[in-house]
C-alpha atoms as a PDB file:
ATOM      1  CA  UNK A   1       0.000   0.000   0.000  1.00  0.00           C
ATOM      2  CA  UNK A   2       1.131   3.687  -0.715  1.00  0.00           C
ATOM      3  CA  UNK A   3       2.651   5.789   1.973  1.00  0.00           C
ATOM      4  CA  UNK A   4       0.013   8.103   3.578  1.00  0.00           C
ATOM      5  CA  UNK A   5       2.713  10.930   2.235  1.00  0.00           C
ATOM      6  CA  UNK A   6       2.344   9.580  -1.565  1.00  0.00           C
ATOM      7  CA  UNK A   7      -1.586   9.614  -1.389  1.00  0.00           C
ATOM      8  CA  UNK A   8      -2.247  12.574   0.100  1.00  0.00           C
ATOM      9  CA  UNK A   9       0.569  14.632  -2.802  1.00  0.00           C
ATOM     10  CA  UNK A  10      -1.995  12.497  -5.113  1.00  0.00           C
ATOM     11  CA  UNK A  11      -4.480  13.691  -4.506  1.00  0.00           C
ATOM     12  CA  UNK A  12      -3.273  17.426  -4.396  1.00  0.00           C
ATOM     13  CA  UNK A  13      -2.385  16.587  -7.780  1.00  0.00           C
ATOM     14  CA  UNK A  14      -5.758  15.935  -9.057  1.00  0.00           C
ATOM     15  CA  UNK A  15      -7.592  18.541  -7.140  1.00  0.00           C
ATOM     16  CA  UNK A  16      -5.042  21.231  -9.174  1.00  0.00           C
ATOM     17  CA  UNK A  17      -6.198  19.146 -12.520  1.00  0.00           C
ATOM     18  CA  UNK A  18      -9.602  19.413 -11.675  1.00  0.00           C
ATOM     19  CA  UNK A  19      -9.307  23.117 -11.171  1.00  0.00           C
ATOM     20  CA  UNK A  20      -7.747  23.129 -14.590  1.00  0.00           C
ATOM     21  CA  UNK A  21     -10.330  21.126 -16.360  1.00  0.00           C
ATOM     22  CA  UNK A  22     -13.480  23.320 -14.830  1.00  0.00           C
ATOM     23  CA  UNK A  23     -11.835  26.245 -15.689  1.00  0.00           C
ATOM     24  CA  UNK A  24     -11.386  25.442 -19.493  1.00  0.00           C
ATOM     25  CA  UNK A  25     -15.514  23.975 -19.239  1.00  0.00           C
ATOM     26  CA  UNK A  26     -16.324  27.050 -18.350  1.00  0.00           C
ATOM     27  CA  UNK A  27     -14.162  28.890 -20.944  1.00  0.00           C
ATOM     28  CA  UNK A  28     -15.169  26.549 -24.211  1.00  0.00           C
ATOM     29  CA  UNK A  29     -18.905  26.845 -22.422  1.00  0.00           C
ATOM     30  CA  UNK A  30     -18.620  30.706 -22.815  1.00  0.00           C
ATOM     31  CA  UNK A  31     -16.742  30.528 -25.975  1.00  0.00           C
ATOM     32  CA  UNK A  32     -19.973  27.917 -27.606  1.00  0.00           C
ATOM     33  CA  UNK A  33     -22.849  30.110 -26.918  1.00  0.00           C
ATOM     34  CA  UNK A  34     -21.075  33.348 -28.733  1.00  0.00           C
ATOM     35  CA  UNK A  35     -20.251  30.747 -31.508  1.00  0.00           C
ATOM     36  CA  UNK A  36     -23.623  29.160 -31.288  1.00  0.00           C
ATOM     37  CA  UNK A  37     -24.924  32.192 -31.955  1.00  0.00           C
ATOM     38  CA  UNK A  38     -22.829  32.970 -34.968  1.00  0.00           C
ATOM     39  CA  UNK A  39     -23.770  30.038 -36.295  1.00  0.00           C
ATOM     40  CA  UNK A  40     -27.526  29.772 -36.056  1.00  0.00           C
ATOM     41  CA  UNK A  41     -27.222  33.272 -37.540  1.00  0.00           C
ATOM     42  CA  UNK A  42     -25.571  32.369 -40.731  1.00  0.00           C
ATOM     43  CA  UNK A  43     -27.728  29.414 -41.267  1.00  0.00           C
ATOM     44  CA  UNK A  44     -30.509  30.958 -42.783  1.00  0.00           C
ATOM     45  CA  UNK A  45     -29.199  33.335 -45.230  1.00  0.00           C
ATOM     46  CA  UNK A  46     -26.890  30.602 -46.744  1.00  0.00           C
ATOM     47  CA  UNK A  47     -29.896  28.217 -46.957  1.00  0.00           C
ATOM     48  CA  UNK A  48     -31.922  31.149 -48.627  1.00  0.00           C
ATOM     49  CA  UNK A  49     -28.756  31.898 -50.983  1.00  0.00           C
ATOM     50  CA  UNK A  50     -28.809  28.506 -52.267  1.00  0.00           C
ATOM     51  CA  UNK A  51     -32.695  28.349 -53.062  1.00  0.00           C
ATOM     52  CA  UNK A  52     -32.248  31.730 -54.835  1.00  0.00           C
ATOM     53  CA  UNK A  53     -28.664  30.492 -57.029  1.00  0.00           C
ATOM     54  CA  UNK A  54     -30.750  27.157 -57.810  1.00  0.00           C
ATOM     55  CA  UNK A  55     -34.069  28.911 -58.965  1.00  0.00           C
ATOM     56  CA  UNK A  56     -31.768  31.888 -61.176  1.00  0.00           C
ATOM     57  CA  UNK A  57     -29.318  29.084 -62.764  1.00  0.00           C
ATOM     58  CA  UNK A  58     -32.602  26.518 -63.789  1.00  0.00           C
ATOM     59  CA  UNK A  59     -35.270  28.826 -64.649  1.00  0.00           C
ATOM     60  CA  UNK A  60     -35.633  29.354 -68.997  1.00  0.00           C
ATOM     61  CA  UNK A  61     -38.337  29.721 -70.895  1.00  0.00           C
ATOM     62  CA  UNK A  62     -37.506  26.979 -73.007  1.00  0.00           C
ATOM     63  CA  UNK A  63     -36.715  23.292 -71.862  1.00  0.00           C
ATOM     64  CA  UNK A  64     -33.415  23.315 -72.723  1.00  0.00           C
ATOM     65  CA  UNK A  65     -32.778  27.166 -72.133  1.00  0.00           C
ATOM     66  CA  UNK A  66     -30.268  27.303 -68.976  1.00  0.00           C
ATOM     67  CA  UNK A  67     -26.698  29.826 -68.136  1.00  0.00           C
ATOM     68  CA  UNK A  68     -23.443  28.561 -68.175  1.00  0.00           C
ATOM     69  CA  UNK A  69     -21.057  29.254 -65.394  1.00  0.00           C
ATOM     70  CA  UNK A  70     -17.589  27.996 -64.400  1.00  0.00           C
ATOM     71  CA  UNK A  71     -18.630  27.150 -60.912  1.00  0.00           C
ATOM     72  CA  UNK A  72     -22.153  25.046 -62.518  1.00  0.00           C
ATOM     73  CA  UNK A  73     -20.022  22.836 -64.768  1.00  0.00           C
ATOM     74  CA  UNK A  74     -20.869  19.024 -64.325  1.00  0.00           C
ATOM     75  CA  UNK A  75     -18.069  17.074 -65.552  1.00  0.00           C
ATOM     76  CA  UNK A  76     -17.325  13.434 -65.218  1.00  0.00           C
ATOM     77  CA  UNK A  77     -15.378  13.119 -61.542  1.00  0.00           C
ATOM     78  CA  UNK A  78     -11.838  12.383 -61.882  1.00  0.00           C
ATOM     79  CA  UNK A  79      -9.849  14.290 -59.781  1.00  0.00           C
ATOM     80  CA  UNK A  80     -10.855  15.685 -56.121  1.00  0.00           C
ATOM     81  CA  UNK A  81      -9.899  17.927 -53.999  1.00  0.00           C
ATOM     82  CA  UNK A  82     -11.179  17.853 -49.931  1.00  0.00           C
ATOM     83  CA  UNK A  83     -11.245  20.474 -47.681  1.00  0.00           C
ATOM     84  CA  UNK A  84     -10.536  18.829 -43.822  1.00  0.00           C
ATOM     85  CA  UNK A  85     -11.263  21.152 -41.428  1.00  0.00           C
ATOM     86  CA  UNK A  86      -9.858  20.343 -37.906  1.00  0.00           C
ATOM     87  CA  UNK A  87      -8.542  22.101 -35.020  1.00  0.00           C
ATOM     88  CA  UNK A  88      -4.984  23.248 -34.053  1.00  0.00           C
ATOM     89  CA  UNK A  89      -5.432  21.706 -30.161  1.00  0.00           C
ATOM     90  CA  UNK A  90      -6.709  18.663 -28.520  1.00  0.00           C
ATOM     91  CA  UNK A  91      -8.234  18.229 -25.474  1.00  0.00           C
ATOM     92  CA  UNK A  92     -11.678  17.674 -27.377  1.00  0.00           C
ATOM     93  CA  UNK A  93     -12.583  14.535 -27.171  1.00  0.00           C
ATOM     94  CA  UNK A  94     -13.239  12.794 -30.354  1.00  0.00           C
ATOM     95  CA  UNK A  95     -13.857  15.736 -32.961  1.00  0.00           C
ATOM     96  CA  UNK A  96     -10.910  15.450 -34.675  1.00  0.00           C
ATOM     97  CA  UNK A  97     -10.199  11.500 -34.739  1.00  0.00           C
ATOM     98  CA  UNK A  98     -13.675  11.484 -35.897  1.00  0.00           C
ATOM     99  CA  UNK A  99     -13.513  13.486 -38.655  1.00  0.00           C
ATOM    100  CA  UNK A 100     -10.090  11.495 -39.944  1.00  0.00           C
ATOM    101  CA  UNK A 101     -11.977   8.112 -39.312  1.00  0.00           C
ATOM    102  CA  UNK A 102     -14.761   9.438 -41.990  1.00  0.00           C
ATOM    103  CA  UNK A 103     -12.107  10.849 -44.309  1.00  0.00           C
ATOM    104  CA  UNK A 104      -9.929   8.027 -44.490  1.00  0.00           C
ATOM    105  CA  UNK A 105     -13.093   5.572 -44.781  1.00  0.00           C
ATOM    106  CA  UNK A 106     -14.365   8.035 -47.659  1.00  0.00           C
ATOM    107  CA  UNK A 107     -10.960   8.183 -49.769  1.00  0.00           C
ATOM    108  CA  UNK A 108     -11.042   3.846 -49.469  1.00  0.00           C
ATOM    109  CA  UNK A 109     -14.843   3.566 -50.305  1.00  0.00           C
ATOM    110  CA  UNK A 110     -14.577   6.003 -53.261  1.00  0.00           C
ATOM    111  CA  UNK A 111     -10.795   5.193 -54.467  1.00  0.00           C
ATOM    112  CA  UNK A 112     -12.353   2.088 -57.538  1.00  0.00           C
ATOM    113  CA  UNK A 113     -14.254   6.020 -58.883  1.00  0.00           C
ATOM    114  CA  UNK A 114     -11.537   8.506 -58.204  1.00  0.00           C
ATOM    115  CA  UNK A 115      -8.207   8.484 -60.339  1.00  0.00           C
ATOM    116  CA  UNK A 116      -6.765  11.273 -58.158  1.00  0.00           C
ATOM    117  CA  UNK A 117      -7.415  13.309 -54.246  1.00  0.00           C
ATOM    118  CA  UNK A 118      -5.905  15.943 -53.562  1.00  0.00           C
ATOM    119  CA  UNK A 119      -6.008  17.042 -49.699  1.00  0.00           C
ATOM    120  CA  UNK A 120      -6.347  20.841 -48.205  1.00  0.00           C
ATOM    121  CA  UNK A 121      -5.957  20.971 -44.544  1.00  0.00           C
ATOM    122  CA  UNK A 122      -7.020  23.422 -42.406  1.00  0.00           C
ATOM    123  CA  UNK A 123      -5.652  23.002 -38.341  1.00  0.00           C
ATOM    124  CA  UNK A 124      -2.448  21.385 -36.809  1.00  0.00           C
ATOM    125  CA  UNK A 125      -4.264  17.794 -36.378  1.00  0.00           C
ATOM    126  CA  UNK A 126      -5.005  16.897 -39.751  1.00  0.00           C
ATOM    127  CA  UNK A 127      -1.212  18.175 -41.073  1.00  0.00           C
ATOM    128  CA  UNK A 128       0.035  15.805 -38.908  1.00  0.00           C
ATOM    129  CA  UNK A 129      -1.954  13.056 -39.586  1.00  0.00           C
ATOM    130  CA  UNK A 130      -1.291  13.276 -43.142  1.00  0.00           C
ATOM    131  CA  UNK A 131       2.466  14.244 -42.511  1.00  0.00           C
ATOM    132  CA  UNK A 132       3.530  10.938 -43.902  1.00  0.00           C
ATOM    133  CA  UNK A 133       1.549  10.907 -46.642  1.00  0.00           C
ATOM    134  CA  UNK A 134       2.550  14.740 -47.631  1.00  0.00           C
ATOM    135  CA  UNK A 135       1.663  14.366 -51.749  1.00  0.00           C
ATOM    136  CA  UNK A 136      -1.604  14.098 -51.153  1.00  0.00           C
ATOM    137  CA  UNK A 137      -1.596  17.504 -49.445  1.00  0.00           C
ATOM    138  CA  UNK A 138      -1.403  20.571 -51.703  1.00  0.00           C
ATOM    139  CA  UNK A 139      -2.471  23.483 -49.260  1.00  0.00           C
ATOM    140  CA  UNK A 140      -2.430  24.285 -45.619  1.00  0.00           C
ATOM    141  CA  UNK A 141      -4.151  26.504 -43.037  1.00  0.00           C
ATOM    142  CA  UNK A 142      -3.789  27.094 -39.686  1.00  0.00           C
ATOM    143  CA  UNK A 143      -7.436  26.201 -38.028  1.00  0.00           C
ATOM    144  CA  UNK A 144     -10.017  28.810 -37.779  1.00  0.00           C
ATOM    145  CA  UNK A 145     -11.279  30.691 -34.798  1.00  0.00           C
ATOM    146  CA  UNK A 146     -14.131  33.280 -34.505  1.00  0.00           C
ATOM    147  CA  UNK A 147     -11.612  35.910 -35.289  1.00  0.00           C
ATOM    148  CA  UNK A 148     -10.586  34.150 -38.799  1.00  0.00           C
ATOM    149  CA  UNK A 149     -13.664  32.388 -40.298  1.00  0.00           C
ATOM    150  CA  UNK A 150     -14.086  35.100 -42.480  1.00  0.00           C
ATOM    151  CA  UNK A 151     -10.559  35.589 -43.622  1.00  0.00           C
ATOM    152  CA  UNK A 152     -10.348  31.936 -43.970  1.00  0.00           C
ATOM    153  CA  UNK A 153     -13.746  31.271 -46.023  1.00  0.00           C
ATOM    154  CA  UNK A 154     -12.360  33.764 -48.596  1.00  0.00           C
ATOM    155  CA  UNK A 155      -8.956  32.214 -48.807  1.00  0.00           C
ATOM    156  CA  UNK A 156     -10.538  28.955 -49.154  1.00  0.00           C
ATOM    157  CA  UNK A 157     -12.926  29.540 -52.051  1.00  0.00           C
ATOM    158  CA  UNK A 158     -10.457  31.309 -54.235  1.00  0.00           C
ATOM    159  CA  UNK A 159      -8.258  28.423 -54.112  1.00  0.00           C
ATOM    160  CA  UNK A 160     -11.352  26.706 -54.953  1.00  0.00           C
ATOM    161  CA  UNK A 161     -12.952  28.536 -57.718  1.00  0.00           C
ATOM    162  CA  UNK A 162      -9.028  28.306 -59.382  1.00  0.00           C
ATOM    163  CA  UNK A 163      -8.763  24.631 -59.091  1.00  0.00           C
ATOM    164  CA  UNK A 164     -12.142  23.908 -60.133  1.00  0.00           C
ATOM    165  CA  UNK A 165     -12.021  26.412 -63.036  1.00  0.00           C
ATOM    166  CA  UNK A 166      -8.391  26.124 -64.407  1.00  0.00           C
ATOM    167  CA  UNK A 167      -8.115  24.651 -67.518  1.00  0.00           C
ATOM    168  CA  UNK A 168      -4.749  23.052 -66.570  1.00  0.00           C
ATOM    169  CA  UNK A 169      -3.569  19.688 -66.534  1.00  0.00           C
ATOM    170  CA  UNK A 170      -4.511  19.688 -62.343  1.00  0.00           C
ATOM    171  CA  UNK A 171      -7.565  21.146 -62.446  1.00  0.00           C
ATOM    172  CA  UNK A 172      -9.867  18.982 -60.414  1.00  0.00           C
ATOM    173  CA  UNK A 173     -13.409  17.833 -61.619  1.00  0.00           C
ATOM    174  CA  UNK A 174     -15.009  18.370 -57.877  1.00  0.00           C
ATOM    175  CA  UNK A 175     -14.738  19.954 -54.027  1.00  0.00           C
ATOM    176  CA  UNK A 176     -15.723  18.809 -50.931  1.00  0.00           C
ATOM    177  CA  UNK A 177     -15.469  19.483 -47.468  1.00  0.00           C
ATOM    178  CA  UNK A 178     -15.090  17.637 -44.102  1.00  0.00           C
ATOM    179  CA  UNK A 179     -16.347  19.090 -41.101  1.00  0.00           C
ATOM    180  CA  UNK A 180     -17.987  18.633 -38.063  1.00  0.00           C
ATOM    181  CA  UNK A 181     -21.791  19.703 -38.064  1.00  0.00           C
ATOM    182  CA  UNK A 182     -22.822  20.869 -34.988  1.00  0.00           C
ATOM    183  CA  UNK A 183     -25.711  18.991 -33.430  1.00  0.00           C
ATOM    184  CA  UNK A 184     -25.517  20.173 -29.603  1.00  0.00           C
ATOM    185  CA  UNK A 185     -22.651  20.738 -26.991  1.00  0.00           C
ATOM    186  CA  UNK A 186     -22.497  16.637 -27.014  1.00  0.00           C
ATOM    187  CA  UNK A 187     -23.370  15.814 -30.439  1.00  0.00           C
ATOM    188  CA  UNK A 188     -20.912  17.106 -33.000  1.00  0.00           C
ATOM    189  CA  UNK A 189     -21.227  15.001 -36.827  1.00  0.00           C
ATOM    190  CA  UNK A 190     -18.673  14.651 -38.735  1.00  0.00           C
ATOM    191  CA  UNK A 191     -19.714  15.194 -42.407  1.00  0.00           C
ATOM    192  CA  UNK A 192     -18.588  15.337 -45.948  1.00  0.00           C
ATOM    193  CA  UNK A 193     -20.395  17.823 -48.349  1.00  0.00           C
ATOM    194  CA  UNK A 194     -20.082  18.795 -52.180  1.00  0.00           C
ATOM    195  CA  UNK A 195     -18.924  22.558 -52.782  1.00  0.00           C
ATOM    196  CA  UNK A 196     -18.203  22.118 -56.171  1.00  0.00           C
ATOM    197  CA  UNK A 197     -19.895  21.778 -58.435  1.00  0.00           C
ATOM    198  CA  UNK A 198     -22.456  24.086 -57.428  1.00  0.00           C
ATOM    199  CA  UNK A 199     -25.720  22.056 -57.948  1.00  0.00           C
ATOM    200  CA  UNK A 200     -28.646  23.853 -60.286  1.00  0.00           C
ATOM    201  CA  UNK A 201     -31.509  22.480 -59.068  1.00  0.00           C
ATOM    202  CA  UNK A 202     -34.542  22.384 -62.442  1.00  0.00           C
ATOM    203  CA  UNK A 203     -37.947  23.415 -61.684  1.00  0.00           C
ATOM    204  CA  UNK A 204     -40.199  20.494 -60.927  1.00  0.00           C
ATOM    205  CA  UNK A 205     -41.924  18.654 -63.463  1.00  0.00           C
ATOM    206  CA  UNK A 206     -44.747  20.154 -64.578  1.00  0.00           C
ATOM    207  CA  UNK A 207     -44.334  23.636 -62.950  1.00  0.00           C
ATOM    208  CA  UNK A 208     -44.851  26.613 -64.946  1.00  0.00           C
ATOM    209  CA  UNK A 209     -41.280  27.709 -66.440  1.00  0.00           C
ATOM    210  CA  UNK A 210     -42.144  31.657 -66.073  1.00  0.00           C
ATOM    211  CA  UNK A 211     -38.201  33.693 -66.035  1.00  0.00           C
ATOM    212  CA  UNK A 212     -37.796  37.469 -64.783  1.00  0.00           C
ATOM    213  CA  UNK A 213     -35.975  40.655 -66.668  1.00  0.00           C
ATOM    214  CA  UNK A 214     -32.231  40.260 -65.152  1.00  0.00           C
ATOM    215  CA  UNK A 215     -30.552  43.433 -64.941  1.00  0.00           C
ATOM    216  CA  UNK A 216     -27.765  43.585 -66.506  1.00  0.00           C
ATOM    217  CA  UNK A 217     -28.704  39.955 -66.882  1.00  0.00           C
ATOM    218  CA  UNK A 218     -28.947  36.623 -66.005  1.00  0.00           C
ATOM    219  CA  UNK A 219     -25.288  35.719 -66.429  1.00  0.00           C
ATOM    220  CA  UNK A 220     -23.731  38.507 -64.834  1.00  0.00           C
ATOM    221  CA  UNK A 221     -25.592  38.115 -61.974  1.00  0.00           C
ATOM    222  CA  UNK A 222     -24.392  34.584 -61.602  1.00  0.00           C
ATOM    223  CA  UNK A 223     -20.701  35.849 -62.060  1.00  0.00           C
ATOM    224  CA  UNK A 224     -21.562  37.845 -59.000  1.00  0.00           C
ATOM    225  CA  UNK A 225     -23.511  35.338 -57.040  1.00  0.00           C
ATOM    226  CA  UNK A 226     -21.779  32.292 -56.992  1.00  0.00           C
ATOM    227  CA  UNK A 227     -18.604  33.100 -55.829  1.00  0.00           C
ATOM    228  CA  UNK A 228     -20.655  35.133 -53.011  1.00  0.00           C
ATOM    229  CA  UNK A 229     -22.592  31.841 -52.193  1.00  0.00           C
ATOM    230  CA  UNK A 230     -19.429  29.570 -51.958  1.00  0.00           C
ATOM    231  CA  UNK A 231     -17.712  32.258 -49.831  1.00  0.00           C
ATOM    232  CA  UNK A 232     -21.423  32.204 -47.919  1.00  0.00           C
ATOM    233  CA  UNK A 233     -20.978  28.170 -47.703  1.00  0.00           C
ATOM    234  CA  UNK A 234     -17.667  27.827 -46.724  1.00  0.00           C
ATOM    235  CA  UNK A 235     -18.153  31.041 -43.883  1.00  0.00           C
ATOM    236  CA  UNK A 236     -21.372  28.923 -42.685  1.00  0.00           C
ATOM    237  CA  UNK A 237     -19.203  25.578 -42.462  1.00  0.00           C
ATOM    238  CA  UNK A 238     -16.178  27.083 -41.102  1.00  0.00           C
ATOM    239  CA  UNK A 239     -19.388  28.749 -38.029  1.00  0.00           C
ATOM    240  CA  UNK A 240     -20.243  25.071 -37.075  1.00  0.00           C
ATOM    241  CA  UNK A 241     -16.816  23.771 -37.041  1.00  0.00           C
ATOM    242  CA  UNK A 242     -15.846  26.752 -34.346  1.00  0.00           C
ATOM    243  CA  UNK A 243     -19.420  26.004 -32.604  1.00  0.00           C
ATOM    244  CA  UNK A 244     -18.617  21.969 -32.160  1.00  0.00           C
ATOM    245  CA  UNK A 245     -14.717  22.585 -31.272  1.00  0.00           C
ATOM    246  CA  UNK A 246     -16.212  24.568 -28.568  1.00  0.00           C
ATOM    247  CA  UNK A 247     -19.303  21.913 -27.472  1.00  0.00           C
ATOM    248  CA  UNK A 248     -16.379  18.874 -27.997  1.00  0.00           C
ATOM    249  CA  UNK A 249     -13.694  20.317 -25.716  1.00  0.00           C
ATOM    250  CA  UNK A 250     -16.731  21.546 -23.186  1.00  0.00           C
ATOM    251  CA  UNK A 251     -18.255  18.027 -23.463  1.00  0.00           C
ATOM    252  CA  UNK A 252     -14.329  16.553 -22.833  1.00  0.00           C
ATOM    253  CA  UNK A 253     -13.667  18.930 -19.672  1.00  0.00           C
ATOM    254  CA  UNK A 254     -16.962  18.254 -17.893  1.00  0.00           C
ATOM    255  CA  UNK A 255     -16.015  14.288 -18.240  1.00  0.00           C
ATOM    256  CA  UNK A 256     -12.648  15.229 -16.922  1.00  0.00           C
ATOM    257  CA  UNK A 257     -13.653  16.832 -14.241  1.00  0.00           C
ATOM    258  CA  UNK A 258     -16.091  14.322 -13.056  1.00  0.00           C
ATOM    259  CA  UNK A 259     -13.375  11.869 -13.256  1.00  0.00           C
ATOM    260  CA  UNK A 260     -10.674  13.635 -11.571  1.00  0.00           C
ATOM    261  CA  UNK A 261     -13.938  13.834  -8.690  1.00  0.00           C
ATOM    262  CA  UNK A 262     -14.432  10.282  -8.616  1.00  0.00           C
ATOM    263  CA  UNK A 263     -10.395   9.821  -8.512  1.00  0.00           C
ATOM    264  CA  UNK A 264     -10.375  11.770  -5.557  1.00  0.00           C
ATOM    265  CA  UNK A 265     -12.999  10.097  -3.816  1.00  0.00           C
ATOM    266  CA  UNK A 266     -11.054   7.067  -4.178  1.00  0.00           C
ATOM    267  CA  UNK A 267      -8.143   8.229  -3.142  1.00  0.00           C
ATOM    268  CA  UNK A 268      -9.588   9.891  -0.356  1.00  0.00           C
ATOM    269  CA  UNK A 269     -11.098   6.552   0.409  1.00  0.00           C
ATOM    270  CA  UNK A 270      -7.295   5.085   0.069  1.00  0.00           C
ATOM    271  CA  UNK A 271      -6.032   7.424   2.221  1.00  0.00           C
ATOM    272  CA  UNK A 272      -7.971   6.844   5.322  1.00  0.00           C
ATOM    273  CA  UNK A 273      -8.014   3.385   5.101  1.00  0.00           C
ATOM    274  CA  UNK A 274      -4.010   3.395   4.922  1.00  0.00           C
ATOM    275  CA  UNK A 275      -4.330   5.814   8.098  1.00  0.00           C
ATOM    276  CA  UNK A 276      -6.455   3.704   9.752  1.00  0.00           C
ATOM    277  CA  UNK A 277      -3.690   0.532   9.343  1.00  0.00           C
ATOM    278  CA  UNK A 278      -1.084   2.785  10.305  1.00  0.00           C
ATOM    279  CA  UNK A 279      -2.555   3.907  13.499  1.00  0.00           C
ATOM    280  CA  UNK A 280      -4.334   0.054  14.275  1.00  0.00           C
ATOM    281  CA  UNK A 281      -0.172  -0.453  13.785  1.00  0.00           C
ATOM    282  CA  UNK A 282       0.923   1.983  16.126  1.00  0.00           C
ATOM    283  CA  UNK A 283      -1.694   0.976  18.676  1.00  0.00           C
ATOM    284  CA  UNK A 284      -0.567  -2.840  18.611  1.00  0.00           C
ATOM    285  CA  UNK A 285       3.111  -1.786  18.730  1.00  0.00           C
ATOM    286  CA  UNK A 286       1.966   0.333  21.762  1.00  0.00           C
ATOM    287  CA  UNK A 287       0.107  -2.892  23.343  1.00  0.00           C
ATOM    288  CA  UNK A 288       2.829  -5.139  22.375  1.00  0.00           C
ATOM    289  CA  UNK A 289       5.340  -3.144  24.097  1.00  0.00           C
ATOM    290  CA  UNK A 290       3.553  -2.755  27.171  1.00  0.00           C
ATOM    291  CA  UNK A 291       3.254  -6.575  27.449  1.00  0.00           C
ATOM    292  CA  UNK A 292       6.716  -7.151  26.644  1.00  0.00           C
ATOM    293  CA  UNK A 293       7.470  -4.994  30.333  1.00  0.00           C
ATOM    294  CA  UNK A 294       4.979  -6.649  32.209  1.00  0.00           C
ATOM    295  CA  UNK A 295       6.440 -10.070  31.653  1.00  0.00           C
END
């Protein structure tokens, strides 16, 4: 059994962690509901975005009247490129061996339809879980925080829109993104999602193929709203994986510090029970001696 001196520096030990690990709860806790907020915000308007780029690119008043744009251009998928959003720390639980799990599954499953991925990597966890396999990676950011998303999300979808839209020998046929979508402060999904192409969405079947009076017109005002609503996309992705960084690493601290409570409640436990032998010891060393004069 440990010395009563080893237990009790134990357990000073984990009362210090435990200080540590409610401390950063209550930071990431703080930290979630501004980026909750952000979030739920930008939800909306790039939802409504979409609807309004799918109506504008499908609508024509004849069957096969439609616009042509760069960032619309369905080609047979060859060559892709995925974004992998992670973080640049730890201490978060499972959101960012998650998200690798689902991206290396994703690169096995589709590797028989894919002649070529190309990797970009945004936070210090996936750059070093790719570090061995550094071809595959042809950019790298450091990983976003509220102060960056939007600095970020434009970086991101010019390198996009210039790899999609090259006519080069690299030019890649499609974009995705992996990310973790933020269900609650417990729940964070990790998910994969087509960028590009941007999907035009026809008019159902049967519904009346009435068009407005674009001004200038109906191209330009593509060539001005879809690189807004990638931007818009990529900002709104870049929102939830701030918002579940912030629920994972709340989610991981609270465990911790329930732990390090139910460590020192053993130890605790430990400790008197090792100061209970010691003086029962002392006690029958006292009796023992006292015997040992009588006789």
């Amino acid at each position: 059994m440990a010395s009563l001196k080893i237990i009790r520096t134990r357990i000073a030990s984990v009362k210090n962690t435990q200080k540590i690990t409610r401390a950063m709860k209550m930071i990431a806790a703080a930290r979630l509901r501004k980026a909750q907020d952000a979030m739920v915000a930008a939800r909306p308007y790039a939802r409504r975005l979409a609807d309004v780029i799918a109506d504008i690119s499908a609508r024509g008043d004849a069957p096969d009247e439609g616009v042509s744009h760069p960032l619309l251009s369905q080609r047979p998928i060859q060559r892709v490129r995925i974004i992998v959003v992670s973080s640049d720390r730890g201490l978060a639980g499972g959101y960012n061996s998650n998200l690798l799990r689902k991206v290396e599954r994703h690169l096995v499953d589709e590797k028989a339809k894919v002649t070529h991925f190309e990797l970009v990597v945004v936070g210090r966890k996936a750059r070093e879980h790719w570090k061995r396999r550094a071809s595959m990676v042809v950019g790298d950011h450091p990983g976003t925080t509220p102060d960056t998303v939007d600095s970020l999300a434009h970086t991101l979808s010019v390198e996009c829109t210039k790899a999609f839209t090259e006519v080069a020998e690299g030019r890649v046929d499609a974009v995705f993104v992996a990310f973790n979508e933020f269900g609650s402060a417990i729940s964070q999904v990790p998910t994969i999602t087509q960028l590009l192409p941007i999907p035009a969405t026809p008019p159902e079947s049967g519904a009346p193929r009435l068009d407005f009076e674009y001004e200038p017109s109906k191209e330009e005002v593509l060539a001005v709203a879809l690189p807004l609503y990638l931007e818009v996309c990529l900002r709104r992705i870049l929102l939830e994986a701030v918002a579940s960084e912030f629920g994972a690493k709340m989610s991981a601290m609270d465990n911790a510090t329930k732990n390090a409570k139910d460590m020192i409640s053993s130890l605790t436990l430990q400790f008197n029970r090792a100061r209970q032998a010691s003086i029962t010891k002392e006690l029958m060393e006292i009796v023992g001696g006292a015997e040992a004069l009588k006789g």
